[in-house]
N, C-alpha and C. Protein backbone atom coordinates (compact mmCIF):
# COMPACT_ATOMS: atom_id res chain seq x y z
N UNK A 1 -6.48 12.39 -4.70
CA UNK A 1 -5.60 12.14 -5.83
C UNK A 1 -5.81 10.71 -6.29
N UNK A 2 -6.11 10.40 -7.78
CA UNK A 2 -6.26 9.55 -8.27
C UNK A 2 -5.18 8.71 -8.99
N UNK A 3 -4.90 7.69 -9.02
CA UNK A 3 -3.63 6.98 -9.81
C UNK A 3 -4.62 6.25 -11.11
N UNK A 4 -4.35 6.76 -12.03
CA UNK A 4 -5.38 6.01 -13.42
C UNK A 4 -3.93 5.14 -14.13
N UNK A 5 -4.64 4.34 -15.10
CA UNK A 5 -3.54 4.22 -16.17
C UNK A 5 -4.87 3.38 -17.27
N UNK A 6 -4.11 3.41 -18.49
CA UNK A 6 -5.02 2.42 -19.41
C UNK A 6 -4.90 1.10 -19.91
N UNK A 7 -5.96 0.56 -19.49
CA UNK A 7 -6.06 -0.65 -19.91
C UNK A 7 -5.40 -1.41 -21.27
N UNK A 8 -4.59 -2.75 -21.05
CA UNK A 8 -3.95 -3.06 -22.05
C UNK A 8 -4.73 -3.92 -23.01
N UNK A 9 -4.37 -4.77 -23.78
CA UNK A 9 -5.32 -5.47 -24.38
C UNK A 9 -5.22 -6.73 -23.28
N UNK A 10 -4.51 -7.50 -22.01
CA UNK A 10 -5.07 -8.11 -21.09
C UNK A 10 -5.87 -7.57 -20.16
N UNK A 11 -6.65 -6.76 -20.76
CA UNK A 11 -7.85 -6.65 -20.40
C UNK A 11 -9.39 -6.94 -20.99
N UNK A 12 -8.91 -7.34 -22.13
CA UNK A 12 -9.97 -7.50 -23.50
C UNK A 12 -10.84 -8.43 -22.92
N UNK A 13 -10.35 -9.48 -22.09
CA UNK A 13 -11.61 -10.31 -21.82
C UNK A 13 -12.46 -9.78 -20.77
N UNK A 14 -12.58 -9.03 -20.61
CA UNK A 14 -13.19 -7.81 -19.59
C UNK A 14 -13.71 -6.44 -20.38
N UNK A 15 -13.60 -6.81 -21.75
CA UNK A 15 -13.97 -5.63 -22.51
C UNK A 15 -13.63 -4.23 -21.98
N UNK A 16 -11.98 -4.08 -21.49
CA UNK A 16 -12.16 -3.14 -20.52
C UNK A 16 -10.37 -2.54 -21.68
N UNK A 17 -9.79 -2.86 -22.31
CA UNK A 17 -8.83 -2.80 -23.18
C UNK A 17 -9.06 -1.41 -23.65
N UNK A 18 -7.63 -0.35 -23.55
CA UNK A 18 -8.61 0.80 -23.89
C UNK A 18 -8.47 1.65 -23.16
N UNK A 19 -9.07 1.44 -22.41
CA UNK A 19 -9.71 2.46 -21.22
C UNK A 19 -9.19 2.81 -20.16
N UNK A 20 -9.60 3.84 -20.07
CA UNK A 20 -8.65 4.71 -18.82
C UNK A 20 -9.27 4.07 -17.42
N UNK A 21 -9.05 3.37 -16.45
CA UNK A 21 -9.17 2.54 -15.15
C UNK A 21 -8.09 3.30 -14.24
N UNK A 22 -9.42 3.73 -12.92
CA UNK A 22 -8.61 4.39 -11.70
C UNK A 22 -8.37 2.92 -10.40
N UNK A 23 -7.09 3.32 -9.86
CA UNK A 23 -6.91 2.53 -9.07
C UNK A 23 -7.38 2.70 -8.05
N UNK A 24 -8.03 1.51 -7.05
CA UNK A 24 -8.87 1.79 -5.59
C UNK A 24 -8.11 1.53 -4.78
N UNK A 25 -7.64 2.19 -3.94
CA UNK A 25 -6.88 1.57 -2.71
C UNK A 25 -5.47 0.96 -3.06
N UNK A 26 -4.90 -0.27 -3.51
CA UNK A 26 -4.00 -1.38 -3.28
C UNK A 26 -3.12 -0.32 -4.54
N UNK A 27 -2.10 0.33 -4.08
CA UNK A 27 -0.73 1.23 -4.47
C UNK A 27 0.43 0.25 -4.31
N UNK A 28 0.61 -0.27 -3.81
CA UNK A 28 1.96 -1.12 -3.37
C UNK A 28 2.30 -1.57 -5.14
N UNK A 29 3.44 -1.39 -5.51
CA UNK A 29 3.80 -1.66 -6.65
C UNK A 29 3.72 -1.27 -7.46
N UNK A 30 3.22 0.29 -7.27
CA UNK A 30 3.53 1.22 -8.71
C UNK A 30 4.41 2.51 -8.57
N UNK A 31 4.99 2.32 -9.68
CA UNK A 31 6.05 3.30 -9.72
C UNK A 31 6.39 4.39 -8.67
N UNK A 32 5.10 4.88 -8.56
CA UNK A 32 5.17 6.04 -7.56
C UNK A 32 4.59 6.01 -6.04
N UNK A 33 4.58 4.72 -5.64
CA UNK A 33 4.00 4.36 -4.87
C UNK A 33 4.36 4.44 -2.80
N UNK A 34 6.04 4.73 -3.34
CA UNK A 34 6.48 5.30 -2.26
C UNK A 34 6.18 6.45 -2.13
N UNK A 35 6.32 7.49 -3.16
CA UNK A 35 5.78 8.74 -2.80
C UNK A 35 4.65 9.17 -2.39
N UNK A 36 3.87 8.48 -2.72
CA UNK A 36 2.33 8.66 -2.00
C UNK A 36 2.47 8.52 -1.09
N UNK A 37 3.02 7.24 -0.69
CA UNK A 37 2.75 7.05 0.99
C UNK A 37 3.34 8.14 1.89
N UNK A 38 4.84 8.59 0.96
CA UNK A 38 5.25 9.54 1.58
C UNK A 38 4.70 10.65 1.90
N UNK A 39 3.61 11.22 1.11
CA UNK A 39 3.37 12.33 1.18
C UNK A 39 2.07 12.20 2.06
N UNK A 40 1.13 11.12 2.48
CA UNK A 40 0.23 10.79 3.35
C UNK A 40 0.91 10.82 4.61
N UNK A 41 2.22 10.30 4.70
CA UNK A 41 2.47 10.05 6.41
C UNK A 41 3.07 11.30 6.61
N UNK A 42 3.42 11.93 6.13
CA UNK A 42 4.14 13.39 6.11
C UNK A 42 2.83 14.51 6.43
N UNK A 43 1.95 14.32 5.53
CA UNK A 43 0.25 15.56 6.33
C UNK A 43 0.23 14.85 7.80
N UNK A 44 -0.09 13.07 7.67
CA UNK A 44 -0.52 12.77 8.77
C UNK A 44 0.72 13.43 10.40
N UNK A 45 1.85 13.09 10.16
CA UNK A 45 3.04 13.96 10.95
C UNK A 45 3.09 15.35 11.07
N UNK A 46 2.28 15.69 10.49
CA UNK A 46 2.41 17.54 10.24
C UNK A 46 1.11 17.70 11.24
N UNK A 47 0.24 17.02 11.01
CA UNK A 47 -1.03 17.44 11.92
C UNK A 47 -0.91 16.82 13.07
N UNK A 48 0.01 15.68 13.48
CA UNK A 48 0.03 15.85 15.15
C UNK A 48 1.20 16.50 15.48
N UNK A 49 1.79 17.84 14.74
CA UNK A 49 2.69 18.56 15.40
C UNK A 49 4.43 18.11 15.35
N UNK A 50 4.42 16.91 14.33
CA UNK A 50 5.78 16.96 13.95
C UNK A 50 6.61 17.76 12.87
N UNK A 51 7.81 17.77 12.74
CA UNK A 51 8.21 17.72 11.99
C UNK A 51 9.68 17.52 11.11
N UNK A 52 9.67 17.33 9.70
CA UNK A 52 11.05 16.34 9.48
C UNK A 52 12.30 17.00 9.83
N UNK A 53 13.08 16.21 9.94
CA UNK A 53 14.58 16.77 9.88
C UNK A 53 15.45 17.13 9.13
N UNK A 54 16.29 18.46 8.50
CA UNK A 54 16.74 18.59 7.80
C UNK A 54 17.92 17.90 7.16
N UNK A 55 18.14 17.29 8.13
CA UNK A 55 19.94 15.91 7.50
C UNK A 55 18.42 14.68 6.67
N UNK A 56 17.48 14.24 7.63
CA UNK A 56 16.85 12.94 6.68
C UNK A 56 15.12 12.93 6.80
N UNK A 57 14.21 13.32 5.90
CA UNK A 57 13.44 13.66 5.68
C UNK A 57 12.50 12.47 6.95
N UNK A 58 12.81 11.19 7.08
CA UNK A 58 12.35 10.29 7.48
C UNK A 58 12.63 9.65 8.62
N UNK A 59 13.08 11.36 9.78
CA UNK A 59 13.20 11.63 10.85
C UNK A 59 12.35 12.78 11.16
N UNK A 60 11.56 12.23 12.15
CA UNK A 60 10.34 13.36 12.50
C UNK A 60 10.61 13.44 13.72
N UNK A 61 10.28 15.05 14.08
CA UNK A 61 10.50 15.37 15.66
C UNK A 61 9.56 16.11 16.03
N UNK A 62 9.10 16.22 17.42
CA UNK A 62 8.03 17.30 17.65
C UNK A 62 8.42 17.67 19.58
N UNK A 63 8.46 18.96 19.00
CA UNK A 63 9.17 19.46 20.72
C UNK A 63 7.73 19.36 22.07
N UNK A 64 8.48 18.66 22.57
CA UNK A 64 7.19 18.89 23.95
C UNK A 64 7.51 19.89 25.12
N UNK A 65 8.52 20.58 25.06
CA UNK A 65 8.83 21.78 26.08
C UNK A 65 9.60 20.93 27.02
N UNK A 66 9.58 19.89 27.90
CA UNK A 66 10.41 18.90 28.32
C UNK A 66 10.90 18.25 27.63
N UNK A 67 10.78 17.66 26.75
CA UNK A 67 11.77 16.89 25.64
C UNK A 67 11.15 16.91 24.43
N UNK A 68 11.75 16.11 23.75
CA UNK A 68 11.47 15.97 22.45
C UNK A 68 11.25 14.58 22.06
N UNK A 69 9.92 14.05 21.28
CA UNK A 69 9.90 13.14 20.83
C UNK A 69 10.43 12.72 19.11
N UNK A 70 10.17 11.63 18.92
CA UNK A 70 10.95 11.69 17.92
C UNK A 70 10.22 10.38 17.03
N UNK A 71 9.95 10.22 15.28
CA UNK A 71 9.37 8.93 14.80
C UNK A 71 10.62 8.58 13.54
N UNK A 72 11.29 7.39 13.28
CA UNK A 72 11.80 7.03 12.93
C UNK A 72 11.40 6.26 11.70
N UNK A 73 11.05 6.61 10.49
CA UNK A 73 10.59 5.97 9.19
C UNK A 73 11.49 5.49 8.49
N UNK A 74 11.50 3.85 8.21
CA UNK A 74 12.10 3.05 7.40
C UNK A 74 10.90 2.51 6.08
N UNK A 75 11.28 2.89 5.35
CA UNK A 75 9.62 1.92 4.64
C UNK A 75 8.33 2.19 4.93
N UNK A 76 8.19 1.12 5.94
CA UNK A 76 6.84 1.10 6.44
C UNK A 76 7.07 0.57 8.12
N UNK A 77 8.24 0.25 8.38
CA UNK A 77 8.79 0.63 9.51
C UNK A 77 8.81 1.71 10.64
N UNK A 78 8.09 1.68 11.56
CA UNK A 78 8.40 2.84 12.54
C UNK A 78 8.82 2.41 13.93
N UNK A 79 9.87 3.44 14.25
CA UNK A 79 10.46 3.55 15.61
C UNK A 79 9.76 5.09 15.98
N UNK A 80 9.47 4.83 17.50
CA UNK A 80 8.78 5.63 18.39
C UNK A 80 9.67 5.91 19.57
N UNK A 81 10.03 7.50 19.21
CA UNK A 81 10.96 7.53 20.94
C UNK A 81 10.39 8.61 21.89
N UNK A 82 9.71 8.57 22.76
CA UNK A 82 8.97 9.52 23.34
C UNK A 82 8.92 8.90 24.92
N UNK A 83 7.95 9.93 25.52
CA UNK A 83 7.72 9.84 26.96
C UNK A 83 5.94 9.00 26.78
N UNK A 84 5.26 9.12 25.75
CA UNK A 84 3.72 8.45 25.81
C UNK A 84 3.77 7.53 24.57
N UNK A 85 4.73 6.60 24.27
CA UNK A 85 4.23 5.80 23.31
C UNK A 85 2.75 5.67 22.49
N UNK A 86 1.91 5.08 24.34
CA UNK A 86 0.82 4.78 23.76
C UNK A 86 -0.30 5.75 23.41
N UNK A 87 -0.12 7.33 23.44
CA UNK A 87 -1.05 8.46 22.78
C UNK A 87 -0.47 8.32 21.31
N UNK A 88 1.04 8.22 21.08
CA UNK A 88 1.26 8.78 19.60
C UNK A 88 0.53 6.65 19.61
N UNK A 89 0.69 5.67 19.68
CA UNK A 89 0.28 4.51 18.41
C UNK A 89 -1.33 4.80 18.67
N UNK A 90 -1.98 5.28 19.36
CA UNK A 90 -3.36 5.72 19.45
C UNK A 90 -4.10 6.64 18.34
N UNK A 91 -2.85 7.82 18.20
CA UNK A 91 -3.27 8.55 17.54
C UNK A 91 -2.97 7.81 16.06
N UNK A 92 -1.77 7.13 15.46
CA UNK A 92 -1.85 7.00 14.48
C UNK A 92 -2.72 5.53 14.06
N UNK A 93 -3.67 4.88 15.09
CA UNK A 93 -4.37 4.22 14.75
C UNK A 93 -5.95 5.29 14.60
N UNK A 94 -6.22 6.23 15.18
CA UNK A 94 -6.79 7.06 14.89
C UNK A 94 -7.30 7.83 13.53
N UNK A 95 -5.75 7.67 13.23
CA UNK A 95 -5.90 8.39 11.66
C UNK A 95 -5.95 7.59 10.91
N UNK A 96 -5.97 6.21 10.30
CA UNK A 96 -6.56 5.10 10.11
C UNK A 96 -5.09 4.04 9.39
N UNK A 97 -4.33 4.55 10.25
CA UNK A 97 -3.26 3.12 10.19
C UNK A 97 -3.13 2.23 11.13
N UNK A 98 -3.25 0.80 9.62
CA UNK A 98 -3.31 -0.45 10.34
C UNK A 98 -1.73 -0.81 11.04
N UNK A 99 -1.62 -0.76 12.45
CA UNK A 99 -0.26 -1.34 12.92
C UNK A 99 0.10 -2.85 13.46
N UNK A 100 0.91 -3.44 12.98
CA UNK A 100 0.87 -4.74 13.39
C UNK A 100 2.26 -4.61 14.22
N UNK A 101 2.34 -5.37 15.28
CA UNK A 101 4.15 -5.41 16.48
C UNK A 101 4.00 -4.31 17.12
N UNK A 102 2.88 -3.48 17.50
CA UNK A 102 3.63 -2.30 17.99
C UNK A 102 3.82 -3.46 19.87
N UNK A 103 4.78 -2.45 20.47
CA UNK A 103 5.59 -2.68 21.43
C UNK A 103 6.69 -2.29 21.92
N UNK A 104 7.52 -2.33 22.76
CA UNK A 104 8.75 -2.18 23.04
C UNK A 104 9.76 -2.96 21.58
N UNK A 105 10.70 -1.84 21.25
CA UNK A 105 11.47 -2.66 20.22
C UNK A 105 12.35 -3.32 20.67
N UNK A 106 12.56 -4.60 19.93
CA UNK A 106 13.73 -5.30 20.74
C UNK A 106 14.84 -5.90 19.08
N UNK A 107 14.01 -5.30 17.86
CA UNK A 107 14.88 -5.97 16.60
C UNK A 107 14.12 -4.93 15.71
N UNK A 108 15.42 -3.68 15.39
CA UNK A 108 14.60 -3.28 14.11
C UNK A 108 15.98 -2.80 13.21
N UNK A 109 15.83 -3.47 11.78
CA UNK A 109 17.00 -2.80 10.73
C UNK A 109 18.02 -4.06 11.21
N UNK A 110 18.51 -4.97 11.59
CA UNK A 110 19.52 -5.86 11.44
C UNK A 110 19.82 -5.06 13.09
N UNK A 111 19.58 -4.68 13.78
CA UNK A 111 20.29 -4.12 15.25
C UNK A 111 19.09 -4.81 16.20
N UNK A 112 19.71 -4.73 17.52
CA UNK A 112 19.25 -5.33 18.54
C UNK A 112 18.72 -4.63 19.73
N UNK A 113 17.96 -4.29 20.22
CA UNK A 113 16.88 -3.35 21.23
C UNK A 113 17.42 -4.05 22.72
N UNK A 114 17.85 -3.29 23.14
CA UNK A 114 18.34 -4.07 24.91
C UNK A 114 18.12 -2.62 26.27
N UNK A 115 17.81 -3.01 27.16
CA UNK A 115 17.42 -2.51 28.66
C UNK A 115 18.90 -2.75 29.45
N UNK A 116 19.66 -1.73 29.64
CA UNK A 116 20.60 -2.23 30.50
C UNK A 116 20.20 -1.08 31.87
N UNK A 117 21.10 -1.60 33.14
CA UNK A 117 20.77 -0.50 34.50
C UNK A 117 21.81 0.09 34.51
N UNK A 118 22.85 -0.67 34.17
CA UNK A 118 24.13 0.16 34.18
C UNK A 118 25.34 0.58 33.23
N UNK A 119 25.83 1.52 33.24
CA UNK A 119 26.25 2.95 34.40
C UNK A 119 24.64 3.36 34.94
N UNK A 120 23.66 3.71 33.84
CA UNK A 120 22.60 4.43 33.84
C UNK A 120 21.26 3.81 33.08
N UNK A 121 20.27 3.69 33.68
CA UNK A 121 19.18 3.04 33.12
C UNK A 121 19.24 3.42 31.19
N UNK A 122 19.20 3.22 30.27
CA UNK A 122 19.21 3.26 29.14
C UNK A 122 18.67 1.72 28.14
N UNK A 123 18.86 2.51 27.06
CA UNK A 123 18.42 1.20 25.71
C UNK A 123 19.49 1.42 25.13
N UNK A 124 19.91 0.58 24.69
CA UNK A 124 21.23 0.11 23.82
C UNK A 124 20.35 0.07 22.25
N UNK A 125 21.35 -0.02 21.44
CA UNK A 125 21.13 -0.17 19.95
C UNK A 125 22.55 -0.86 19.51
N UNK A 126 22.57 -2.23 19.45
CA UNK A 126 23.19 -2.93 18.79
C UNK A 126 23.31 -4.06 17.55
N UNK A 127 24.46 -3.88 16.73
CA UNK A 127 24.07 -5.14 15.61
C UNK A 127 24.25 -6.47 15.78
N UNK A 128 23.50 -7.28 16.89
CA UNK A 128 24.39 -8.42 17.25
C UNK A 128 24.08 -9.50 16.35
N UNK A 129 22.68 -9.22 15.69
CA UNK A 129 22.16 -10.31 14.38
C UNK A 129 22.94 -10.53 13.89
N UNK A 130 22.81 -8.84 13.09
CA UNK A 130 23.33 -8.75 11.94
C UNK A 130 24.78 -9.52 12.00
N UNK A 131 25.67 -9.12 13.22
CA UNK A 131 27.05 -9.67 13.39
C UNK A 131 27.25 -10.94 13.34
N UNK A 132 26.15 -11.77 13.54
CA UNK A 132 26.00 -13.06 13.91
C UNK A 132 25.57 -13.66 12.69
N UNK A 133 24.65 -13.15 11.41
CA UNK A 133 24.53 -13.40 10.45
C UNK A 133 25.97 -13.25 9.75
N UNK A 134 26.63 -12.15 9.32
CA UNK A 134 27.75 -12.50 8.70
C UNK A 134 28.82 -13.57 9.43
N UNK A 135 28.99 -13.48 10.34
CA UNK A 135 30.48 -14.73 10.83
C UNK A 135 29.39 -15.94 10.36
N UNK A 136 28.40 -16.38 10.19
CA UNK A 136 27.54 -17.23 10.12
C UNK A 136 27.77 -17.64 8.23
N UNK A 137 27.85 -16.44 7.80
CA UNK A 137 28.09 -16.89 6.63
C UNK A 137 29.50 -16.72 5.46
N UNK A 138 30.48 -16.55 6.31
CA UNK A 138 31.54 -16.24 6.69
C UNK A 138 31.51 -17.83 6.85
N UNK A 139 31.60 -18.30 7.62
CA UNK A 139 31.71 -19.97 7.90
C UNK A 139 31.27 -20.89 6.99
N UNK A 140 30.16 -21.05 6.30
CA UNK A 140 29.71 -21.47 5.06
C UNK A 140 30.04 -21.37 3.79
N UNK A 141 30.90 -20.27 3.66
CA UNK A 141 31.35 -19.89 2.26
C UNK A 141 33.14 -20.48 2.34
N UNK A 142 33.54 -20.62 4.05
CA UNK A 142 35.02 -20.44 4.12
C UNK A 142 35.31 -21.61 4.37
N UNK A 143 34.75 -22.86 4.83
CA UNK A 143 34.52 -23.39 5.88
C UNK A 143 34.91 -23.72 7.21
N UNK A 144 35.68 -22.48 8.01
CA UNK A 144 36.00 -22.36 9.01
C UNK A 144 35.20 -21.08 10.11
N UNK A 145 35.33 -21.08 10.72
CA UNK A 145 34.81 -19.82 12.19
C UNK A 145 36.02 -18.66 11.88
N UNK A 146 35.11 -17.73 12.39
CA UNK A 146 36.00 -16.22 13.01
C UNK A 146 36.66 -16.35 13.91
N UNK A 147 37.52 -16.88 14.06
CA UNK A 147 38.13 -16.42 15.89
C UNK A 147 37.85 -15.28 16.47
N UNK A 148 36.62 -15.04 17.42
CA UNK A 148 36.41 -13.94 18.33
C UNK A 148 36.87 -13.99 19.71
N UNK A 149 37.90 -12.92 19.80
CA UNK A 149 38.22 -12.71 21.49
C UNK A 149 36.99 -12.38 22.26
N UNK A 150 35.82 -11.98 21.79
CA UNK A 150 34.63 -11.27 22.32
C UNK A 150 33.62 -12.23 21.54
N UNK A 151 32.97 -12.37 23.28
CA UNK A 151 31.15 -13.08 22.64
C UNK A 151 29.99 -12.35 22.65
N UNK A 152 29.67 -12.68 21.38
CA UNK A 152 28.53 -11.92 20.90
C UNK A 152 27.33 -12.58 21.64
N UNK A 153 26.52 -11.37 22.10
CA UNK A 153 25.37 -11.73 23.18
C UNK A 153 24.34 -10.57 23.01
């Protein structure tokens, strides 16, 4: 699938004014430009056996008979919840996406990624930034503090 459009007259010094010009590669910033991507990471999710969720399109799941993994699409954002991390960022470097941070999450969306042991080994998902950004600016606009009975950590 091709994205064309025609050349305006800032193109005239290029004698190119006019003319119908296909775009190569670089999509970021046209109109429809989320949807493409959408519809690329959506084949690419379909062929390693996911698929979306009916409450939010940009929740992918794929059953493994012991559990279920799961990919979390913000943007261009991904959260990975599974038992092999490193087969699914393998595979989607495979299929030829460039990933930059992959790792254990510890900050994604204004929330906070944490390891606790107890009651039960788990990951937490908290907003402590984000919480810390507003009383933060909350103080600057008011010029006083929140009184918190509870510290944010």
């Amino acid at each position: 699938k091709k994205v064309c459009f025609i050349a305006s007259p800032l193109f005239a010094h290029y004698n190119l004014d006019g003319h119908l010009l296909a775009i190569h590669r670089a999509l970021h910033g046209l109109r429809n430009s989320g949807a493409c991507y959408h519809a690329k990471w959506a084949e690419s999710m379909i062929k390693l056996g996911f698929f979306p969720s009916r409450a939010d399109p940009d929740v992918w799941m794929r059953d493994k008979q012991d559990h279920y993994e799961y990919v979390i699409v913000y943007v261009n954002d991904l959260l990975y919840a599974g038992k092999d991390a490193k087969q699914f960022w393998d595979n989607m470097h495979s299929m030829g996406y460039k990933l930059k941070d992959v790792g254990p999450p510890t900050y994604h969306l204004s929330t906070t990624f944490e390891h606790v042991k107890d009651p039960e080994p788990c990951m937490t998902w908290r907003p402590v930034q984000y919480i810390q950004k507003i009383l933060e600016q909350y103080e600057r606009m008011f010029g006083k503090s929140v009184k918190n009975s509870q510290k944010i950590h």
